[in-house]
N, C-alpha and C. Protein backbone atom coordinates (compact mmCIF):
# COMPACT_ATOMS: atom_id res chain seq x y z
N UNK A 1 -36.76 1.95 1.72
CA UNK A 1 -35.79 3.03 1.62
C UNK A 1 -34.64 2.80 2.60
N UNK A 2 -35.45 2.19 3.68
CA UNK A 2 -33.99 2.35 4.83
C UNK A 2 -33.33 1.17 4.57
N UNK A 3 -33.55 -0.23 4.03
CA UNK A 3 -33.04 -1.18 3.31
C UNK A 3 -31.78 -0.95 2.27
N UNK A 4 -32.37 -0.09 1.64
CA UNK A 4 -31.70 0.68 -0.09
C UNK A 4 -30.09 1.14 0.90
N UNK A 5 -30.66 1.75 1.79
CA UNK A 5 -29.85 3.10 2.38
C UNK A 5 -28.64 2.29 3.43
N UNK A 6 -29.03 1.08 3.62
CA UNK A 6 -28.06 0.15 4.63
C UNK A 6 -27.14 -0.76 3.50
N UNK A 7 -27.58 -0.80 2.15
CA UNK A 7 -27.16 -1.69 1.04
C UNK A 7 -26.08 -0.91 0.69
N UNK A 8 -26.31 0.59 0.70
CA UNK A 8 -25.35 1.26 0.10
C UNK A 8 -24.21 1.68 1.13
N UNK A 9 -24.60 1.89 2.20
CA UNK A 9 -23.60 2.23 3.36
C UNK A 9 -22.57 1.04 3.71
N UNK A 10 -23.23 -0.34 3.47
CA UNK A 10 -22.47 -1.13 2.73
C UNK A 10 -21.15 -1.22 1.97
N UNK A 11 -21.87 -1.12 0.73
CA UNK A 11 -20.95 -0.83 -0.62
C UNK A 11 -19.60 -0.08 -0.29
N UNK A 12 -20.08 1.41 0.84
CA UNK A 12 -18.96 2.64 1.06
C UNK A 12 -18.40 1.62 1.97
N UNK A 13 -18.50 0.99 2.69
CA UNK A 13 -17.67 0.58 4.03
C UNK A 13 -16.12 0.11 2.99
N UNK A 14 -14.71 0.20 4.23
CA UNK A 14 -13.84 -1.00 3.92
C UNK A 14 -13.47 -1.38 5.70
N UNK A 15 -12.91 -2.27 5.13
CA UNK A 15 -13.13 -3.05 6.33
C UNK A 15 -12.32 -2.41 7.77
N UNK A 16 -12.02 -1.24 7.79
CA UNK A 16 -11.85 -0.81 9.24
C UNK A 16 -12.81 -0.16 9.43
N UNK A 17 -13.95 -0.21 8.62
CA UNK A 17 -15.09 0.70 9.50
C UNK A 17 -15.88 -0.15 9.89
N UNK A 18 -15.56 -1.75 10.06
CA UNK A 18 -16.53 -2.74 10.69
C UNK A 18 -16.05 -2.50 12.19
N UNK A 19 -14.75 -2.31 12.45
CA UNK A 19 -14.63 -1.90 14.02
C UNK A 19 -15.86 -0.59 14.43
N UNK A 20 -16.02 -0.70 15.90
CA UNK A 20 -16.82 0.29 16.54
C UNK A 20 -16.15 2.05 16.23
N UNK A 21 -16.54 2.90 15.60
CA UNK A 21 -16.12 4.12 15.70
C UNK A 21 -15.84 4.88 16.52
N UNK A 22 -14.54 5.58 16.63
CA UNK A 22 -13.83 6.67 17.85
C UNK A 22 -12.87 6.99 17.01
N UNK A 23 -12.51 7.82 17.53
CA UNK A 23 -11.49 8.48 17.22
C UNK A 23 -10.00 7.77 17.72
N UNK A 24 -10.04 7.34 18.86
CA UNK A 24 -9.09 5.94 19.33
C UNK A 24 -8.83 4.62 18.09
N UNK A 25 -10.11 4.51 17.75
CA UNK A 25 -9.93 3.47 16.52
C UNK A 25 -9.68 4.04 15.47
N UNK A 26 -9.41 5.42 14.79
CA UNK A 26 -9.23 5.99 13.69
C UNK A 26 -7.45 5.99 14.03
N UNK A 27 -6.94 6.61 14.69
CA UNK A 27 -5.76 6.87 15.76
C UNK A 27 -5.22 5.54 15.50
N UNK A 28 -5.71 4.42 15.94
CA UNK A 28 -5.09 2.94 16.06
C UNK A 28 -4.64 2.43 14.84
N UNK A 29 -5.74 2.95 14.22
CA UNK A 29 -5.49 1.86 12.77
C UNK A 29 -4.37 2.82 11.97
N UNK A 30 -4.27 4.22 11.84
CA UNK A 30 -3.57 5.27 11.35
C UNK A 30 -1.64 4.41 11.47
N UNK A 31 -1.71 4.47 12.91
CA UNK A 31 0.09 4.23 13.72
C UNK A 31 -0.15 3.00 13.25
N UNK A 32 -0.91 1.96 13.02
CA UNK A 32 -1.03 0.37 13.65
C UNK A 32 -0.50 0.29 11.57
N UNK A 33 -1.26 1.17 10.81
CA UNK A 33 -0.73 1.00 9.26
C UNK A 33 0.67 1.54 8.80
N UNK A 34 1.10 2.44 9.74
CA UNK A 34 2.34 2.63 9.70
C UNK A 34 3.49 1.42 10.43
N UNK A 35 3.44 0.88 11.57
CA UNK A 35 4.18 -0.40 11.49
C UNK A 35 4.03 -1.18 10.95
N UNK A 36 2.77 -1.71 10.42
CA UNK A 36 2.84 -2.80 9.79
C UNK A 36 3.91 -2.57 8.41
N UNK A 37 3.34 -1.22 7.90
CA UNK A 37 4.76 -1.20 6.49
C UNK A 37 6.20 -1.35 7.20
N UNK A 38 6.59 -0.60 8.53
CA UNK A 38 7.83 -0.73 9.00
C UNK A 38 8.22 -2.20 9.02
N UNK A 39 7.22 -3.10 10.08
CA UNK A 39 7.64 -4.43 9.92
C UNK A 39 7.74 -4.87 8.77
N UNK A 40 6.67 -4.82 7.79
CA UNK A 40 6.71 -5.40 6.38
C UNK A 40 8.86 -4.77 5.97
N UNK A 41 9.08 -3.84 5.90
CA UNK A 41 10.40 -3.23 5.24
C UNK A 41 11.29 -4.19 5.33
N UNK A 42 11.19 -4.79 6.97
CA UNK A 42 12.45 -5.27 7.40
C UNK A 42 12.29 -6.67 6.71
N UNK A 43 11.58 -7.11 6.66
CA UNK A 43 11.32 -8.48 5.45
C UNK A 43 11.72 -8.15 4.07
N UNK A 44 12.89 -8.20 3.83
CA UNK A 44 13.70 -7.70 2.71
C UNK A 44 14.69 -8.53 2.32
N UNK A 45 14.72 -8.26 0.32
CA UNK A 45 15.78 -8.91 0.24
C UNK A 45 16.68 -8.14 -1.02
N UNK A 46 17.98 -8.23 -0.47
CA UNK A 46 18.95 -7.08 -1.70
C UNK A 46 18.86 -7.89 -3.18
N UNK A 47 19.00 -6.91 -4.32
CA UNK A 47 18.95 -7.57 -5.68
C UNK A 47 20.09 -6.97 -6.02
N UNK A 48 20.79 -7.60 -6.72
CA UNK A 48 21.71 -7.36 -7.95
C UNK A 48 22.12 -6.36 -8.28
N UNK A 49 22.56 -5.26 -8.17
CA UNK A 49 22.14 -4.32 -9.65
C UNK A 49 21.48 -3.39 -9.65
N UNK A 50 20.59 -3.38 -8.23
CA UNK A 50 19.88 -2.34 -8.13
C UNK A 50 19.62 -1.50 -6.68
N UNK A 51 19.78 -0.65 -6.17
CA UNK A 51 19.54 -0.24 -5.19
C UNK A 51 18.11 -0.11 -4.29
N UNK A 52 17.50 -0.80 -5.05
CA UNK A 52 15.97 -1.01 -4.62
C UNK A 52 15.73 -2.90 -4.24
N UNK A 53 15.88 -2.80 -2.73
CA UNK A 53 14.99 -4.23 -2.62
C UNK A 53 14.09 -4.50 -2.53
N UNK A 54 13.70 -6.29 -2.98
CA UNK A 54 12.34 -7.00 -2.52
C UNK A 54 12.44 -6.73 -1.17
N UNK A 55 10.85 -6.45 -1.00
CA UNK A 55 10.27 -6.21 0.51
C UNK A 55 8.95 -6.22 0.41
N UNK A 56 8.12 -6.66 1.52
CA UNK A 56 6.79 -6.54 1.66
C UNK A 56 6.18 -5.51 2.42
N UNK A 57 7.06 -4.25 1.80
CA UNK A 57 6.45 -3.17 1.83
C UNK A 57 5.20 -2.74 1.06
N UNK A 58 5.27 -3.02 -0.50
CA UNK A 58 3.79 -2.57 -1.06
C UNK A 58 3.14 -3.19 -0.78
N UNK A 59 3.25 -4.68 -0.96
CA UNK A 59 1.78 -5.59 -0.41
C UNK A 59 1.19 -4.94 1.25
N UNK A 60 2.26 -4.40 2.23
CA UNK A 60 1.43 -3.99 3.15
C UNK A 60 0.99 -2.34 2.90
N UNK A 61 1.07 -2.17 2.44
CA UNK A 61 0.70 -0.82 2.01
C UNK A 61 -0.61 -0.69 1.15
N UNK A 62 -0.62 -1.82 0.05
CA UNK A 62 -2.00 -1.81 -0.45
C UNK A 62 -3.20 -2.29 0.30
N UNK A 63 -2.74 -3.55 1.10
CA UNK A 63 -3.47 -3.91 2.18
C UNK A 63 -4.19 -2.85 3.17
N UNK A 64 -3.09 -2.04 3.28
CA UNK A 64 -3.77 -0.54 4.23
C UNK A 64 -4.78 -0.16 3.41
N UNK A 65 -4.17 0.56 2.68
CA UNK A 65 -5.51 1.24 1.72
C UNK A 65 -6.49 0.62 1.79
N UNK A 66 -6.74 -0.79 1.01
CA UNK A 66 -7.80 -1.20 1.08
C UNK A 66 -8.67 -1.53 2.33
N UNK A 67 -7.71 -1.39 3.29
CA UNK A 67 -8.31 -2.37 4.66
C UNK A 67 -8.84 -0.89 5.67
N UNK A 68 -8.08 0.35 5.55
CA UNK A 68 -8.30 1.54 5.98
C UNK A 68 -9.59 2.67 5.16
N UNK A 69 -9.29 2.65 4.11
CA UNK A 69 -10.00 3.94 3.31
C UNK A 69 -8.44 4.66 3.33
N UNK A 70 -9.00 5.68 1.81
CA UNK A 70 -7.91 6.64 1.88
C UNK A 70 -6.91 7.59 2.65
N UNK A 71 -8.21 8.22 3.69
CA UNK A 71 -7.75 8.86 4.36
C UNK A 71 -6.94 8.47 5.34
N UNK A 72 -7.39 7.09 6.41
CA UNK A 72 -6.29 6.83 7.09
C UNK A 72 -4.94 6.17 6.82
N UNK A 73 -5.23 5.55 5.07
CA UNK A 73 -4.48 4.69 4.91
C UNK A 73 -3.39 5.91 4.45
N UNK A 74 -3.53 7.24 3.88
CA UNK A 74 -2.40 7.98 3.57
C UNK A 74 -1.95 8.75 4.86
N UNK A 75 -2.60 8.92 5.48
CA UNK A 75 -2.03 9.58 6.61
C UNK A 75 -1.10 8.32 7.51
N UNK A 76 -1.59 6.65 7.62
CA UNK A 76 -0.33 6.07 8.24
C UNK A 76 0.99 6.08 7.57
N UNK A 77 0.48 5.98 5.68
CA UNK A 77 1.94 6.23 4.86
C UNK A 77 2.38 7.55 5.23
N UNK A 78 1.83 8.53 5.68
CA UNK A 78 2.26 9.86 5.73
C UNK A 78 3.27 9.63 7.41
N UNK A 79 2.83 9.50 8.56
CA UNK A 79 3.41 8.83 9.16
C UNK A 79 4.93 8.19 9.36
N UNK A 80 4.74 7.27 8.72
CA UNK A 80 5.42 6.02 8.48
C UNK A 80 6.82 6.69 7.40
N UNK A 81 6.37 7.65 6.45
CA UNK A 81 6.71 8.61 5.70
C UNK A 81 7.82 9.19 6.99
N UNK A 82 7.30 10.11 7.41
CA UNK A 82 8.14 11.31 7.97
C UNK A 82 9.07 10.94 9.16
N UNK A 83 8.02 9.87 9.59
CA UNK A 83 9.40 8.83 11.38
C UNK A 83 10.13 8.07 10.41
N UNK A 84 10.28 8.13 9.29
CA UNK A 84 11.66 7.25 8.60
C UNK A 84 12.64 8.07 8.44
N UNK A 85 12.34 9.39 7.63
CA UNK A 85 12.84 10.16 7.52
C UNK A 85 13.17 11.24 8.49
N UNK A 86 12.89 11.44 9.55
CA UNK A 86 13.15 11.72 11.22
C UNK A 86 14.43 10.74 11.58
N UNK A 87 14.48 9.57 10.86
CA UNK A 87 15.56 8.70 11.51
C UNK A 87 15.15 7.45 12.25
N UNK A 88 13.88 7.28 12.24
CA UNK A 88 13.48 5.85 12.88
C UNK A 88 14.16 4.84 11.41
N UNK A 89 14.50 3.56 12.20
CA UNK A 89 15.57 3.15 11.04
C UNK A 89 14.38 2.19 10.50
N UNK A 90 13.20 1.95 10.06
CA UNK A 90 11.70 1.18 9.62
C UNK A 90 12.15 1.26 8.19
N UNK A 91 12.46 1.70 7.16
CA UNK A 91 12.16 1.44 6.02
C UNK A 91 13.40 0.17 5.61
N UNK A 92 13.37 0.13 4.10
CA UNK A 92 13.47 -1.25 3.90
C UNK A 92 15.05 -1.39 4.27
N UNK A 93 15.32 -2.69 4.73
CA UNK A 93 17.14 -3.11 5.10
C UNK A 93 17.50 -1.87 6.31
N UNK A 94 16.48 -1.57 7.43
CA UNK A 94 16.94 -0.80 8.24
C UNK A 94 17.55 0.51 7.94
N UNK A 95 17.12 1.13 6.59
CA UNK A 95 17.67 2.69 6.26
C UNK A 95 16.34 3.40 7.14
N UNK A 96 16.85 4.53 6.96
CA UNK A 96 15.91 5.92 7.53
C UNK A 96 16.72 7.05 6.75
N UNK A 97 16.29 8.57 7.10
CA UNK A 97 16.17 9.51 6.28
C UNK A 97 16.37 9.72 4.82
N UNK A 98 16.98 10.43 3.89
CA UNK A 98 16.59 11.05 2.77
C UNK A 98 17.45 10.69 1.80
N UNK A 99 18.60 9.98 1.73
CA UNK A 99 19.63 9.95 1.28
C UNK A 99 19.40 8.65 -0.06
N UNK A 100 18.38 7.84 0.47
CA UNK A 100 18.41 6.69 -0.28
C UNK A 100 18.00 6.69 -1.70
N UNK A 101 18.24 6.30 -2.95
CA UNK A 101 17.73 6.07 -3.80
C UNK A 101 15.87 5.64 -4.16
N UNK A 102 16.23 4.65 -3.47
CA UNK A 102 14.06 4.11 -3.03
C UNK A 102 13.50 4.88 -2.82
N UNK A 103 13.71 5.90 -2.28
CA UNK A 103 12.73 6.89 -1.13
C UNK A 103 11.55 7.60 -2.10
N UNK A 104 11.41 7.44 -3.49
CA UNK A 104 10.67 7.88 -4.08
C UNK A 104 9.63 6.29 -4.12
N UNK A 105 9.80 5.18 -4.09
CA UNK A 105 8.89 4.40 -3.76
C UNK A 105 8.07 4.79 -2.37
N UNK A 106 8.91 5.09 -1.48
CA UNK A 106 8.03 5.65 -0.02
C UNK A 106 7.05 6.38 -0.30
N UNK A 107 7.45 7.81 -1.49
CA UNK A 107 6.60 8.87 -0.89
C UNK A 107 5.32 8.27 -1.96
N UNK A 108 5.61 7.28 -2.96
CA UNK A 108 4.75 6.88 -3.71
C UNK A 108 3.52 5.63 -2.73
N UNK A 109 3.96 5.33 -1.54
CA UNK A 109 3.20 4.74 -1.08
C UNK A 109 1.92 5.48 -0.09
N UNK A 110 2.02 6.91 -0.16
CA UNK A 110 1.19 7.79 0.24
C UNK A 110 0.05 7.97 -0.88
N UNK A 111 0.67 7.76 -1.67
CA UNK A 111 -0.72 8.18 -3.20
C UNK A 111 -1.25 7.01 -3.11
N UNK A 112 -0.57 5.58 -3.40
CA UNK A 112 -0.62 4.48 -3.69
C UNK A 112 -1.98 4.16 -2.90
N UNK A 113 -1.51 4.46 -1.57
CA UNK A 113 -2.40 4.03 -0.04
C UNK A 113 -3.68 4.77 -0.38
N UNK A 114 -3.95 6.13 -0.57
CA UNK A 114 -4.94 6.93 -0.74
C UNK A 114 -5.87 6.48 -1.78
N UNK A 115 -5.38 6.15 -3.54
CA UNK A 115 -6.03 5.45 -4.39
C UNK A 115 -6.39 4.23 -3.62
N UNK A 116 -5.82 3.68 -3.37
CA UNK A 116 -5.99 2.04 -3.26
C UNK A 116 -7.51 2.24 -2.09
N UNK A 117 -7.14 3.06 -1.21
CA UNK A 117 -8.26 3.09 -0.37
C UNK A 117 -9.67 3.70 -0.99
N UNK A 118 -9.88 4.80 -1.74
CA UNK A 118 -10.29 5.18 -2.47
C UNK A 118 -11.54 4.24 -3.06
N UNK A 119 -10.72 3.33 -4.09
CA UNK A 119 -11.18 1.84 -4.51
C UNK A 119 -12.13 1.20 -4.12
N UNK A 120 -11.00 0.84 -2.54
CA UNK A 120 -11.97 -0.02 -1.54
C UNK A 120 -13.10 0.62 -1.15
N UNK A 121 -13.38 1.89 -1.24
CA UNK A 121 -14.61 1.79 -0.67
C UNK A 121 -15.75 2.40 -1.40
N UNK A 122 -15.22 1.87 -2.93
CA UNK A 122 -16.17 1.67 -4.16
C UNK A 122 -16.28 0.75 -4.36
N UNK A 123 -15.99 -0.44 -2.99
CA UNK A 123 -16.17 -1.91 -3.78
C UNK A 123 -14.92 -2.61 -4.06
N UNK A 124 -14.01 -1.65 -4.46
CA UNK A 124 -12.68 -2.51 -4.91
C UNK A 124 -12.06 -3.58 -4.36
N UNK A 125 -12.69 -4.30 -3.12
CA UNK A 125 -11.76 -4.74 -2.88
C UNK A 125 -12.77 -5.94 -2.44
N UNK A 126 -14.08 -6.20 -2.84
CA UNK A 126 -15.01 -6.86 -2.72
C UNK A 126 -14.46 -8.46 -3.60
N UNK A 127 -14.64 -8.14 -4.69
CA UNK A 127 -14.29 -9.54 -5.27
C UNK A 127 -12.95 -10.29 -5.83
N UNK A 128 -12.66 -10.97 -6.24
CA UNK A 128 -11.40 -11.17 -6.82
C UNK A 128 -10.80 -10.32 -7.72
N UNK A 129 -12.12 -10.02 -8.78
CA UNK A 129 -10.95 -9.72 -10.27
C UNK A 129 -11.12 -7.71 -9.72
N UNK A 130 -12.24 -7.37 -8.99
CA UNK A 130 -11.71 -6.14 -8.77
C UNK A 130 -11.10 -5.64 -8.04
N UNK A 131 -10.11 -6.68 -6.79
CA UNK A 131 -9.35 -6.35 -5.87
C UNK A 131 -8.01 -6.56 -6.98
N UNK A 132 -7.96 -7.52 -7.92
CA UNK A 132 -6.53 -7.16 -8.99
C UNK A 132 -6.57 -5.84 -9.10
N UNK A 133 -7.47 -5.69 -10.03
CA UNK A 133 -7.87 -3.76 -10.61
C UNK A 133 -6.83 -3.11 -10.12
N UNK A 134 -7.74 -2.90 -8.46
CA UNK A 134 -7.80 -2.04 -7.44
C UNK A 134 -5.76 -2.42 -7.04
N UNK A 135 -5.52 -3.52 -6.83
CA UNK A 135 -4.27 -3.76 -6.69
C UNK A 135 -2.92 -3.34 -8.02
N UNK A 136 -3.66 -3.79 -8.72
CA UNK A 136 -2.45 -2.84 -10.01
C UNK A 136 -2.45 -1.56 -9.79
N UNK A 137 -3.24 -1.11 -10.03
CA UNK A 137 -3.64 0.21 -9.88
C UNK A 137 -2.38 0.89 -8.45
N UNK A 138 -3.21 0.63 -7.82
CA UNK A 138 -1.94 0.84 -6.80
C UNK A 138 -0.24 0.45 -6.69
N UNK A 139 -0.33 -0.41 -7.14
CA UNK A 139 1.49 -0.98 -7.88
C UNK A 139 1.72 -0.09 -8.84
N UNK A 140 1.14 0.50 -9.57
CA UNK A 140 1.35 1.28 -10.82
C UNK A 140 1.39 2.87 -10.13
N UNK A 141 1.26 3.01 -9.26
CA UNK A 141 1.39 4.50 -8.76
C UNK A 141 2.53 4.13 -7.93
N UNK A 142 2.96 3.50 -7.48
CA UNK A 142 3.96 3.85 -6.14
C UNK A 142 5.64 3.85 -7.58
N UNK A 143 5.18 2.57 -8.60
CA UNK A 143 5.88 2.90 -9.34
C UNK A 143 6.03 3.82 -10.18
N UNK A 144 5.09 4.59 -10.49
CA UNK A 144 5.21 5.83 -11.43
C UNK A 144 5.69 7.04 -10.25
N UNK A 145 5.66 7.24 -8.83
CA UNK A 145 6.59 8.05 -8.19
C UNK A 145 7.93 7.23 -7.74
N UNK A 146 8.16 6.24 -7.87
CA UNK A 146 9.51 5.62 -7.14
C UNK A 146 10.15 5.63 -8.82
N UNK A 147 10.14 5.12 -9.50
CA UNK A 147 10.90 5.27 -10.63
C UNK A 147 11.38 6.43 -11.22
N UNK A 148 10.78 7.89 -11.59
CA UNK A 148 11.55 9.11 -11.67
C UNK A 148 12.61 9.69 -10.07
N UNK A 149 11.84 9.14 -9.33
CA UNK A 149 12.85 9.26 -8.00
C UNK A 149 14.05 8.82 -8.40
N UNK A 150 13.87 7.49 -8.22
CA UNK A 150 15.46 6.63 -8.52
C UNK A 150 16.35 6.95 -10.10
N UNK A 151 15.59 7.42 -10.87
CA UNK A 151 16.58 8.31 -12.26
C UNK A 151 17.03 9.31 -11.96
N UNK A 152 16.78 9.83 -10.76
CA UNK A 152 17.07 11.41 -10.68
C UNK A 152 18.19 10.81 -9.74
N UNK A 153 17.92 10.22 -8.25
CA UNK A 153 18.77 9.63 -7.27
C UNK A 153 20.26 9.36 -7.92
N UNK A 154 19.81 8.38 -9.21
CA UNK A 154 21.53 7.33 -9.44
C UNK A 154 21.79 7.58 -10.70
N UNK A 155 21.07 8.77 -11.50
CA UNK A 155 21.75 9.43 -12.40
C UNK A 155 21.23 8.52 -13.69
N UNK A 156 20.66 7.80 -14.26
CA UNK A 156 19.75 7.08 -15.13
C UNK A 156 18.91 7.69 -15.94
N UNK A 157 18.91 6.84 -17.49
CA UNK A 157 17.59 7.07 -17.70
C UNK A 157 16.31 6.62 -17.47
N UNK A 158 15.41 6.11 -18.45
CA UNK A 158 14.22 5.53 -17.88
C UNK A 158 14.58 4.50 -18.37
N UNK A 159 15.08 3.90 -19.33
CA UNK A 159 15.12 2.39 -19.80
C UNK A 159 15.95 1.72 -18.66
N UNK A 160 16.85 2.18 -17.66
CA UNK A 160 17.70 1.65 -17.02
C UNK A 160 17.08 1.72 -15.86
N UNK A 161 16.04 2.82 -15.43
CA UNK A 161 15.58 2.92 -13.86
C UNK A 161 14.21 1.56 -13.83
N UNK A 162 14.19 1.64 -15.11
CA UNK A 162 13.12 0.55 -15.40
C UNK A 162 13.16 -0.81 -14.77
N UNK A 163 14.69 -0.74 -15.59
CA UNK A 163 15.69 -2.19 -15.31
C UNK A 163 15.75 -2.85 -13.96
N UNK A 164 16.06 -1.59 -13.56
CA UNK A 164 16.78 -1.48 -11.93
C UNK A 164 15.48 -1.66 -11.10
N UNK A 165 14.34 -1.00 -11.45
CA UNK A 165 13.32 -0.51 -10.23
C UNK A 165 12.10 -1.10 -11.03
N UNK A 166 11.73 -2.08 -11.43
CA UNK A 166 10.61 -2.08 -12.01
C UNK A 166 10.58 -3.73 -12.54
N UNK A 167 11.44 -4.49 -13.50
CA UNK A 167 11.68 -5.39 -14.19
C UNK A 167 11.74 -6.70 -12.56
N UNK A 168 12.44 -6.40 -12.16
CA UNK A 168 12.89 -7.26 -11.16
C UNK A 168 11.67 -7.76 -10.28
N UNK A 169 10.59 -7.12 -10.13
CA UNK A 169 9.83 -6.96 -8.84
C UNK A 169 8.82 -7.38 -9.57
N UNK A 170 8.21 -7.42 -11.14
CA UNK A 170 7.36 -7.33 -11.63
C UNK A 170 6.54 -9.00 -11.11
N UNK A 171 7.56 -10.12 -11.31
CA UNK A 171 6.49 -11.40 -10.63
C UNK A 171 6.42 -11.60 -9.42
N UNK A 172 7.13 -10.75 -8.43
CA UNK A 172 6.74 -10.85 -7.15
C UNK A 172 5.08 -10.29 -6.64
N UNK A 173 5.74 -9.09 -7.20
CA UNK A 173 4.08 -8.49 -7.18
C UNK A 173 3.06 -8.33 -7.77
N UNK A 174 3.24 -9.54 -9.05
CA UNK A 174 1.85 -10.22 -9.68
C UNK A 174 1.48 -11.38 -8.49
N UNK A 175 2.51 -11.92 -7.80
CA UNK A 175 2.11 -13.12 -6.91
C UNK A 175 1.57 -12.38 -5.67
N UNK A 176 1.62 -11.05 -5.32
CA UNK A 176 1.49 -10.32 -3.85
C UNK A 176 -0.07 -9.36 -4.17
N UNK A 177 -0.18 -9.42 -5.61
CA UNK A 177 -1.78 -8.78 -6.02
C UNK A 177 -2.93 -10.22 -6.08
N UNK A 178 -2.28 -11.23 -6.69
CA UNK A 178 -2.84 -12.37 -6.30
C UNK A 178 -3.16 -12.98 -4.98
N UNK A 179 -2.60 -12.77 -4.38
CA UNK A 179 -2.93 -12.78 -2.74
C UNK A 179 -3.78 -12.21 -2.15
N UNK A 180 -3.63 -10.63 -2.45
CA UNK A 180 -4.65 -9.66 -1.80
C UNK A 180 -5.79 -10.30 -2.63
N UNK A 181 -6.03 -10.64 -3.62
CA UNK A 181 -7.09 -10.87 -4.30
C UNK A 181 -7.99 -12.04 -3.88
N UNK A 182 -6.97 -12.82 -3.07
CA UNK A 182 -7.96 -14.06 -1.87
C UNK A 182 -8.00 -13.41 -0.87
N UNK A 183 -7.64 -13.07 -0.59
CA UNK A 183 -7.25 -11.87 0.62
C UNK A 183 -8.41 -11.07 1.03
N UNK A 184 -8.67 -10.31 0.61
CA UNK A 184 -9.50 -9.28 0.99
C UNK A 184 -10.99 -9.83 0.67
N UNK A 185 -11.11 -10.20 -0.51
CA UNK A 185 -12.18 -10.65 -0.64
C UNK A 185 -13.13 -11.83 0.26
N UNK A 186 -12.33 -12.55 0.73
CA UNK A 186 -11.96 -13.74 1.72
C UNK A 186 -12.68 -12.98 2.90
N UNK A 187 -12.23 -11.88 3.34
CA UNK A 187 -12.52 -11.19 4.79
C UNK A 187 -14.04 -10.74 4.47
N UNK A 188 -14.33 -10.33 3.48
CA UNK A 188 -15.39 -9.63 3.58
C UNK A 188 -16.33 -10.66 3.60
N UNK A 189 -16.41 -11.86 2.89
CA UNK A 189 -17.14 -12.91 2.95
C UNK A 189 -17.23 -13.49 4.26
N UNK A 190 -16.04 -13.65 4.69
CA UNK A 190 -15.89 -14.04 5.97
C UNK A 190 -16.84 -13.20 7.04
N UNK A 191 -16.33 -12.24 6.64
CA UNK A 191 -17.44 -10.97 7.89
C UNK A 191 -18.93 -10.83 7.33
N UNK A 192 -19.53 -11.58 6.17
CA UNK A 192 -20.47 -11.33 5.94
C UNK A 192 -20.90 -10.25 5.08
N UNK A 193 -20.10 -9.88 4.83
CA UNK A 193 -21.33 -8.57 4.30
C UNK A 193 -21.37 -9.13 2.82
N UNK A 194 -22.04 -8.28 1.93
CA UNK A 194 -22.48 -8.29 0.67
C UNK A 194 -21.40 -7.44 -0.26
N UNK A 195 -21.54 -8.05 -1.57
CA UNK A 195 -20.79 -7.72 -2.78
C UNK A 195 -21.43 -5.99 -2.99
């Protein structure tokens, strides 16, 4: 029974609950998932045509989720969320507050983070093909709130916010779900534990 009961406590873990528990380490990883998206922002690059740049903002954002659990991973997007919009200049190409077009990708990286974490600690983020899953899945939410954002923002419909916010990014972040997908899975093997 107590075998069964360590197999499954297992399964629930993602990988910030292999650190020692406190509330210091809940705290750490919370702020520590909010810079990492800040740093990730500033790794940016402008496109064409659209007011939305490449940045390795979602890849660090799904990474949270999965690497946090839901809860901390939406509360660092939550975070990371509100000191942008306070005016810390962290989001992508050095913007901050409310004005921007993107900013509906931001608040989509709060859901994004929460599912994605969610996932992980059903497993999602255990093997290859279900850390894809778990990774679309999450690309597909930050875009289903950042895309009515940006139609409403720059005056568009959907075939054009599509264009603009969606079309462009689509093989970057088949190559940035492919990653997490050695990625995560990689760590857990690495740390040992079980599928």
């Amino acid at each position: 029974m107590a075998t069964a009961h360590a197999a499954a406590g297992r399964r629930t873990a993602v990988l910030g609950d292999l650190l020692p528990a406190s509330l210091t380490r809940d705290v750490a990883l919370v702020l520590g998932s909010a810079v990492l998206v800040g740093v990730a922002a500033q790794i940016s690059v402008p496109i064409p045509g659209t007011p939305v740049p490449v940045s390795l903002q979602p890849f660090a954002v799904l990474l949270a989720g999965a690497a946090l659990g839901a809860g901390r991973a939406a509360l660092g997007m939550l975070v990371y969320l509100l000191a942008g919009i306070a005016g810390m200049p962290w989001f992508a190409e050095g913007a901050s507050g409310v004005s921007m077009p993107s900013l509906g990708y931001v608040l989509g990286f709060v859901l994004a983070a929460a599912v994605v974490g969610h996932l992980a600690r059903r497993g999602g983020d255990r093997t290859p093909l279900r850390t894809v899953g778990t990774m679309l899945v999450g690309t597909a939410l930050i875009y289903a709130v950042g895309v009515p954002y940006l139609m409403a923002a720059v005056h568009v419909d959907l075939a054009k916010a599509i264009s603009m916010g969606v079309t462009p990014f689509l093989l970057g972040d088949a190559l940035k779900v492919l990653l997490a997908a050695g990625l995560l899975p990689g760590a857990w093997k690495l740390l040992g534990e079980r599928r």
